[in-house]
C-alpha atoms as a PDB file:
ATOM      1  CA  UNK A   1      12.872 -32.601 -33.243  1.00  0.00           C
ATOM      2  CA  UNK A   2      12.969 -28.882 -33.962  1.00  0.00           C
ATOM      3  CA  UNK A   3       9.195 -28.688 -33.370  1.00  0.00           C
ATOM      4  CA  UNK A   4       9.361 -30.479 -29.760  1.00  0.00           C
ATOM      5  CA  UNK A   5      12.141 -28.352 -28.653  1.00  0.00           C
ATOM      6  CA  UNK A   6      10.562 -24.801 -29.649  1.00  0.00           C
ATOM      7  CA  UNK A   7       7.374 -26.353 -28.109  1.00  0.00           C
ATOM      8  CA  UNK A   8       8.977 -27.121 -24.972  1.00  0.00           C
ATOM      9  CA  UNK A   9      11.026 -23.475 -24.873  1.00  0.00           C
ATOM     10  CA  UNK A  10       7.123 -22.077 -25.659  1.00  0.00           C
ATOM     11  CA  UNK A  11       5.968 -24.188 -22.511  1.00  0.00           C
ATOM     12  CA  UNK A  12       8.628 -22.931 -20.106  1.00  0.00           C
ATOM     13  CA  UNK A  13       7.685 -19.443 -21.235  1.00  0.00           C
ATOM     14  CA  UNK A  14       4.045 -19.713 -20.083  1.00  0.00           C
ATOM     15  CA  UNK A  15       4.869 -21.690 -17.057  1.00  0.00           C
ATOM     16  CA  UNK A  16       7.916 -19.469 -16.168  1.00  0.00           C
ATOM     17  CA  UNK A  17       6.135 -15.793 -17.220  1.00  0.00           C
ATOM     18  CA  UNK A  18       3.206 -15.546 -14.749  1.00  0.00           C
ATOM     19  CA  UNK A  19       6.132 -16.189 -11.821  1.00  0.00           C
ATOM     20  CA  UNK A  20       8.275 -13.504 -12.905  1.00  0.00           C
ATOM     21  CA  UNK A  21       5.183 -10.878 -12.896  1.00  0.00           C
ATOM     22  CA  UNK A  22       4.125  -8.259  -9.606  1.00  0.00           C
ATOM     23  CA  UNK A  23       0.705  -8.922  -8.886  1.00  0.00           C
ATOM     24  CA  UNK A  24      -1.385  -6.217  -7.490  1.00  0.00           C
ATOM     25  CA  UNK A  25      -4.762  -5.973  -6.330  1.00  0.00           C
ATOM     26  CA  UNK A  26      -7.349  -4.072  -4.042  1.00  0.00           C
ATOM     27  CA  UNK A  27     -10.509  -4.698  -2.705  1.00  0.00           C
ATOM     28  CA  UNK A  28     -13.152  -2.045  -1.146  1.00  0.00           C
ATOM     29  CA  UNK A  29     -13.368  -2.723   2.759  1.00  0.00           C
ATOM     30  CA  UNK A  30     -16.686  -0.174   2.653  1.00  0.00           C
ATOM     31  CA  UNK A  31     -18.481   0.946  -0.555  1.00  0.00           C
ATOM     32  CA  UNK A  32     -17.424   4.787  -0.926  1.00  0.00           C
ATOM     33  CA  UNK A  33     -19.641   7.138  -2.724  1.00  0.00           C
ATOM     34  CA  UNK A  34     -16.941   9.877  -3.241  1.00  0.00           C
ATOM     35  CA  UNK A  35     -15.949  10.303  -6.649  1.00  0.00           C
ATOM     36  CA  UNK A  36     -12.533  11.683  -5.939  1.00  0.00           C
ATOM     37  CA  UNK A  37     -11.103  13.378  -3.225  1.00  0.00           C
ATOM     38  CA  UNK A  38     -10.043  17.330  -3.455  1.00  0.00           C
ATOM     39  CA  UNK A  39      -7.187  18.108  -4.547  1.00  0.00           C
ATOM     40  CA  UNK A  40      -5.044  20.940  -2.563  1.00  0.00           C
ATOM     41  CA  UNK A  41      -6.534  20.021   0.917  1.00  0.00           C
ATOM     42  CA  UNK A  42      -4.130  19.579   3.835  1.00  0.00           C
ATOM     43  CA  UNK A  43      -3.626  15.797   4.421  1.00  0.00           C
ATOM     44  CA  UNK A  44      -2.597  14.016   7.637  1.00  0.00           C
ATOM     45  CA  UNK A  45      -1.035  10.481   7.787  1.00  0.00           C
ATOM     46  CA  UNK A  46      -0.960   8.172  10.782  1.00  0.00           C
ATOM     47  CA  UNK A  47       2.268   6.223  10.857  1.00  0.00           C
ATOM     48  CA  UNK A  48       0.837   2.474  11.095  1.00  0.00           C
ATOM     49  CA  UNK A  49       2.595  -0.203  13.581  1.00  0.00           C
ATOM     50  CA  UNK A  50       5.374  -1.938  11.877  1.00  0.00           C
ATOM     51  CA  UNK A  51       4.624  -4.734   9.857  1.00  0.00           C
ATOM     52  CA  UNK A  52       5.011  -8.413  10.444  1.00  0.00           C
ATOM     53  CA  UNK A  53       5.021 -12.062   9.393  1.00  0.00           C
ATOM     54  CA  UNK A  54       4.081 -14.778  11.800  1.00  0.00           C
ATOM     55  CA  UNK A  55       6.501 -13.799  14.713  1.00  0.00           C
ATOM     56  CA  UNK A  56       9.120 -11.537  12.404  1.00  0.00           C
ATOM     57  CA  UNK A  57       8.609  -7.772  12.851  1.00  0.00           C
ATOM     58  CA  UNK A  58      10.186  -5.558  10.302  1.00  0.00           C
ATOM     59  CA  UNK A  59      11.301  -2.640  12.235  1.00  0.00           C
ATOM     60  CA  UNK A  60      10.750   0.720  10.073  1.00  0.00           C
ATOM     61  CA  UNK A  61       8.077  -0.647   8.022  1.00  0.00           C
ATOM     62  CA  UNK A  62       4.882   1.462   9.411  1.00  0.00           C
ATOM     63  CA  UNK A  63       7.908   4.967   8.759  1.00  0.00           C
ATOM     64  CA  UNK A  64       8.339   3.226   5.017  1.00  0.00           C
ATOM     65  CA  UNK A  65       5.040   2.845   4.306  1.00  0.00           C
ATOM     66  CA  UNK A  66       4.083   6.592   5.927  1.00  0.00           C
ATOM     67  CA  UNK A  67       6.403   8.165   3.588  1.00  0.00           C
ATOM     68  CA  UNK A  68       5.446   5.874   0.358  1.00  0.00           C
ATOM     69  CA  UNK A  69       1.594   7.882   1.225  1.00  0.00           C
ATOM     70  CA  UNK A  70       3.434  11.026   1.903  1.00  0.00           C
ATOM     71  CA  UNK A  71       4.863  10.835  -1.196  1.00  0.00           C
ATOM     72  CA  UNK A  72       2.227   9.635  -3.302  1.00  0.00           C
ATOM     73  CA  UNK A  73      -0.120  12.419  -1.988  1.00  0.00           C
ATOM     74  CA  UNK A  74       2.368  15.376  -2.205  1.00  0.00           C
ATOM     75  CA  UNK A  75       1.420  16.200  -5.206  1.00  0.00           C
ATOM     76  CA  UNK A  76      -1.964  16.740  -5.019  1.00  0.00           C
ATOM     77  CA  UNK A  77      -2.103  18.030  -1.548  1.00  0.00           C
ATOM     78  CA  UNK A  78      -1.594  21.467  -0.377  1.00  0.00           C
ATOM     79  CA  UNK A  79       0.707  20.094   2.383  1.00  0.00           C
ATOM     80  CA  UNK A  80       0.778  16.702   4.041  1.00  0.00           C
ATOM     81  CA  UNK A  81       2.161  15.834   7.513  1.00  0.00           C
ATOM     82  CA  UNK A  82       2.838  12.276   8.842  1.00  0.00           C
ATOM     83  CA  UNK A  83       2.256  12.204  12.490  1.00  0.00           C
ATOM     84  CA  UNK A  84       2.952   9.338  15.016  1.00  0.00           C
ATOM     85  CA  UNK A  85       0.818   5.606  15.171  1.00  0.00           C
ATOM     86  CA  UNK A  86      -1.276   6.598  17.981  1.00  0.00           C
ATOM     87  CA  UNK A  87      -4.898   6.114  19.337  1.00  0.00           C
ATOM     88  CA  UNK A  88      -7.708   7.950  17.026  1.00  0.00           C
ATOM     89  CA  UNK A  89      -8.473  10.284  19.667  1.00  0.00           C
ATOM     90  CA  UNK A  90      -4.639  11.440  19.420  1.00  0.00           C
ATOM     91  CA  UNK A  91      -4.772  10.864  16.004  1.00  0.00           C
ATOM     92  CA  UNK A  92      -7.951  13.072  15.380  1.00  0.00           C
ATOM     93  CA  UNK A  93      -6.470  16.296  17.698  1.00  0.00           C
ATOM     94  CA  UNK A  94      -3.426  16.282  15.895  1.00  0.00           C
ATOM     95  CA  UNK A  95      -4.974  16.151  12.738  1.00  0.00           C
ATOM     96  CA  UNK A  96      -7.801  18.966  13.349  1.00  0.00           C
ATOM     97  CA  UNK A  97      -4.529  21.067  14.754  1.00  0.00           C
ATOM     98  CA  UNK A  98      -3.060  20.486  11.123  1.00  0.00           C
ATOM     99  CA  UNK A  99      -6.231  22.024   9.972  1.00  0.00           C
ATOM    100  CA  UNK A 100      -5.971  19.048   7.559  1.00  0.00           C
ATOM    101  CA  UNK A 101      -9.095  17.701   5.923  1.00  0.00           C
ATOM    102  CA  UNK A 102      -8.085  14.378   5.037  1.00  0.00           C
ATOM    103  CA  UNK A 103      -6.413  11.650   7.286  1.00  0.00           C
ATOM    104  CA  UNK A 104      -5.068   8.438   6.072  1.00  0.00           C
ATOM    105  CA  UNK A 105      -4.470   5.524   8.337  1.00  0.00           C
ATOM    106  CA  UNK A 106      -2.903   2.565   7.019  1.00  0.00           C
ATOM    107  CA  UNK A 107      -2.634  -0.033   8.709  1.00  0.00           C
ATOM    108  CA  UNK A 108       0.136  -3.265   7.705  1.00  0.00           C
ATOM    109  CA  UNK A 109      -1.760  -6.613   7.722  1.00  0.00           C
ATOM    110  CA  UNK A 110       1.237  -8.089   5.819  1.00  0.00           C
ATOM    111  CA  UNK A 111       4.422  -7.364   5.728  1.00  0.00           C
ATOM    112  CA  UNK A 112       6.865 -10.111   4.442  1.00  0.00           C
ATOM    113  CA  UNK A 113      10.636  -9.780   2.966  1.00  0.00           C
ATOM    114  CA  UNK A 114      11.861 -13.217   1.318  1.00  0.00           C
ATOM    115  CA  UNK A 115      14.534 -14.098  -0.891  1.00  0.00           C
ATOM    116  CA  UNK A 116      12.977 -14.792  -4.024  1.00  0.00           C
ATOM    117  CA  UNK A 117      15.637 -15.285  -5.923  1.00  0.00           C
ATOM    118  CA  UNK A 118      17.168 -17.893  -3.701  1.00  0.00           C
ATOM    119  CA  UNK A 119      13.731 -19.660  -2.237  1.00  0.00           C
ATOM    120  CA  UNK A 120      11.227 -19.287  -5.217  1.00  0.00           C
ATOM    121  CA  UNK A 121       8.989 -17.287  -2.595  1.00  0.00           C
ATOM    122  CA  UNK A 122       7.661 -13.870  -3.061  1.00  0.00           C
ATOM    123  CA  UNK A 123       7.311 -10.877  -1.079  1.00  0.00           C
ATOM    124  CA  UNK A 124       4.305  -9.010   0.018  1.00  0.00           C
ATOM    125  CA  UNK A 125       2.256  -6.684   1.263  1.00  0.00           C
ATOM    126  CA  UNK A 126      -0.851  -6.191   2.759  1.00  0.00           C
ATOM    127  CA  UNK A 127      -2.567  -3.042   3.373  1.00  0.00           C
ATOM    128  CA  UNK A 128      -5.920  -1.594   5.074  1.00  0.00           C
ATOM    129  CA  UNK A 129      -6.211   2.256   4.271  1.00  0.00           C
ATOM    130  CA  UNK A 130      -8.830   4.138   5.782  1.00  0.00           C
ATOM    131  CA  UNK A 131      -9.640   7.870   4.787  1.00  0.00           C
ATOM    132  CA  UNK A 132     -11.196   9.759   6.890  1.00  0.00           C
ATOM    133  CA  UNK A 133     -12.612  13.242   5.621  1.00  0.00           C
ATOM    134  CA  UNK A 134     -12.741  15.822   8.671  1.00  0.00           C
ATOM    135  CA  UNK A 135     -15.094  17.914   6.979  1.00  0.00           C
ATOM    136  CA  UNK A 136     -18.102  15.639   7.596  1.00  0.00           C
ATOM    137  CA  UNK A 137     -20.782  16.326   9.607  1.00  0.00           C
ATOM    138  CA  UNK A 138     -21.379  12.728  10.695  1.00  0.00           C
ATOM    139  CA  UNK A 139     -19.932  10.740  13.816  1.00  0.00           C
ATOM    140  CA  UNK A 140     -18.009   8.508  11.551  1.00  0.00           C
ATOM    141  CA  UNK A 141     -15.734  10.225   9.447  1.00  0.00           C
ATOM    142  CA  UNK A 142     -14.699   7.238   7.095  1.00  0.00           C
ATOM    143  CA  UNK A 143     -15.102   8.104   3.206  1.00  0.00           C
ATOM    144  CA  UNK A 144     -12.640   4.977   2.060  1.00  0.00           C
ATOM    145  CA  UNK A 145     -11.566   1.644   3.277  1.00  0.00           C
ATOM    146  CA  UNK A 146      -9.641  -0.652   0.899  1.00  0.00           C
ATOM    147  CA  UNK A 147      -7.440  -3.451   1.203  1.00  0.00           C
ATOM    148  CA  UNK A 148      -4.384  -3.098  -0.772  1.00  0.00           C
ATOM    149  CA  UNK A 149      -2.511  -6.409  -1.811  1.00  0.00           C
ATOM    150  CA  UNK A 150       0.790  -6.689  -3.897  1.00  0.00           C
ATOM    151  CA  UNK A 151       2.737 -10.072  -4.072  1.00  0.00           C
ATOM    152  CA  UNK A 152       6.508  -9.519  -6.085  1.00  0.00           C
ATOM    153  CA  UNK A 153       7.624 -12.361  -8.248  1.00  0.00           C
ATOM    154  CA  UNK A 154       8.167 -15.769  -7.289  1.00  0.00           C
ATOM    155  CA  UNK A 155      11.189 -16.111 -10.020  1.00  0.00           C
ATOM    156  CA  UNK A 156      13.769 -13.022 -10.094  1.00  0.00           C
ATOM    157  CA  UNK A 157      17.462 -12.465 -10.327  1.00  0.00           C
ATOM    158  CA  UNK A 158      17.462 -10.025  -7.660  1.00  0.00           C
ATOM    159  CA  UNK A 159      14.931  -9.938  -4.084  1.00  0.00           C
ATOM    160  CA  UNK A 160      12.462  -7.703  -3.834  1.00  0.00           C
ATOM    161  CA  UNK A 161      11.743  -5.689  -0.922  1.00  0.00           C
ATOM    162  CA  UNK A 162       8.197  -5.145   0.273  1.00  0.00           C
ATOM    163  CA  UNK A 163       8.462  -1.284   0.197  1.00  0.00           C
ATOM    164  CA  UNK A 164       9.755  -1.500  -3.272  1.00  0.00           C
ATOM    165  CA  UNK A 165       6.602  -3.429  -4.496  1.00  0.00           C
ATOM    166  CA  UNK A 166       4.206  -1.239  -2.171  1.00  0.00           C
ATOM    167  CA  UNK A 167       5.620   1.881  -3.986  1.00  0.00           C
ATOM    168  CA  UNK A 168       3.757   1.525  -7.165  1.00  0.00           C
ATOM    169  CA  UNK A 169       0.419  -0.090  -5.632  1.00  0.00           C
ATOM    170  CA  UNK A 170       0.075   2.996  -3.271  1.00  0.00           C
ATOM    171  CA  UNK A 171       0.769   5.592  -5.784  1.00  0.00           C
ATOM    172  CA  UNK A 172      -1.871   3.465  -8.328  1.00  0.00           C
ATOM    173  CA  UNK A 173      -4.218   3.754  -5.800  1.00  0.00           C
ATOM    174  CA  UNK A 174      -3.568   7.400  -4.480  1.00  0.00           C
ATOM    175  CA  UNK A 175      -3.629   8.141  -8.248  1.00  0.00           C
ATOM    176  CA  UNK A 176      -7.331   6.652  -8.315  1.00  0.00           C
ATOM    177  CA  UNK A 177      -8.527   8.322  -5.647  1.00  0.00           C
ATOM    178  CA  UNK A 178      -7.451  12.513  -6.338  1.00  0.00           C
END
């Protein structure tokens, strides 16, 4: 009897475990030779549309997710500036008037707050970050493009909100990439 019921406590452990984890992942969009980018160069962010999930908007989430990049890149950046969501062309000027060398433009694919801890359903977020390096001689500009994908945990005692999981992804990945 004592065997069946540590058994059964060891099978709701592995069943319950992988639900209670933040899964992250990222995929390349376009193969990048770039090693790593330089650090101390003046960076430029474009503030991507809000997020959304099928007809929800989240109002604030392309200012969130700016200032989760500004912050991730402020410390190896000699300054960095988040502008406006706006065309590229707009985008580009106010960039080149930066004098920055980098621009980042994320854009929000998914962007989905839920309850967890009273549906069993996770949060997430979806993101597409281009980085564009206004040094280069070429037409297109576009060093980097990769898809950035955290989900939170299915089982928790408290919700988790889709900046909060996109915190750590972004800063993994800004980590990766100066």
């Amino acid at each position: 009897m004592r065997k069946m019921l540590g058994l059964l406590v060891m099978l709701v452990a592995v069943l319950y475990l992988p639900a209670c984890t933040t899964r992250y992942s990222g995929s390349d969009l376009m193969p990048s030779d770039v090693a790593k980018l330089d650090h101390n160069a003046v960076v430029y962010i474009v503030t991507p549309q809000d997020g959304a999930y099928e007809d929800k908007i989240y109002e604030g989430s392309g200012a969130k997710t700016a200032v989760i990049f500004r912050d991730a890149i402020a410390p190896y950046a000699k300054s960095v500036t988040i502008g406006p969501n706006a065309p590229e062309e707009e985008y580009m000027e106010a960039a080149l008037a930066q004098k920055a060398r980098y621009v980042f433009v994320p854009e929000i694919t998914n962007w989905v707050h839920r309850r967890a801890a009273v549906s069993g359903r996770a949060s997430g977020v979806t993101l597409n970050v281009k980085v564009l390096d206004l040094s280069e001689t070429e037409e297109d500009k576009t060093i980097m493009h990769r898809e950035l994908r955290v989900q939170g945990r299915n089982m928790t005692i408290k919700s988790q909100h889709p900046e909060a999981i996109a915190k750590p992804l972004v800063v993994k990945y800004i980590k990766e990439i100066f």
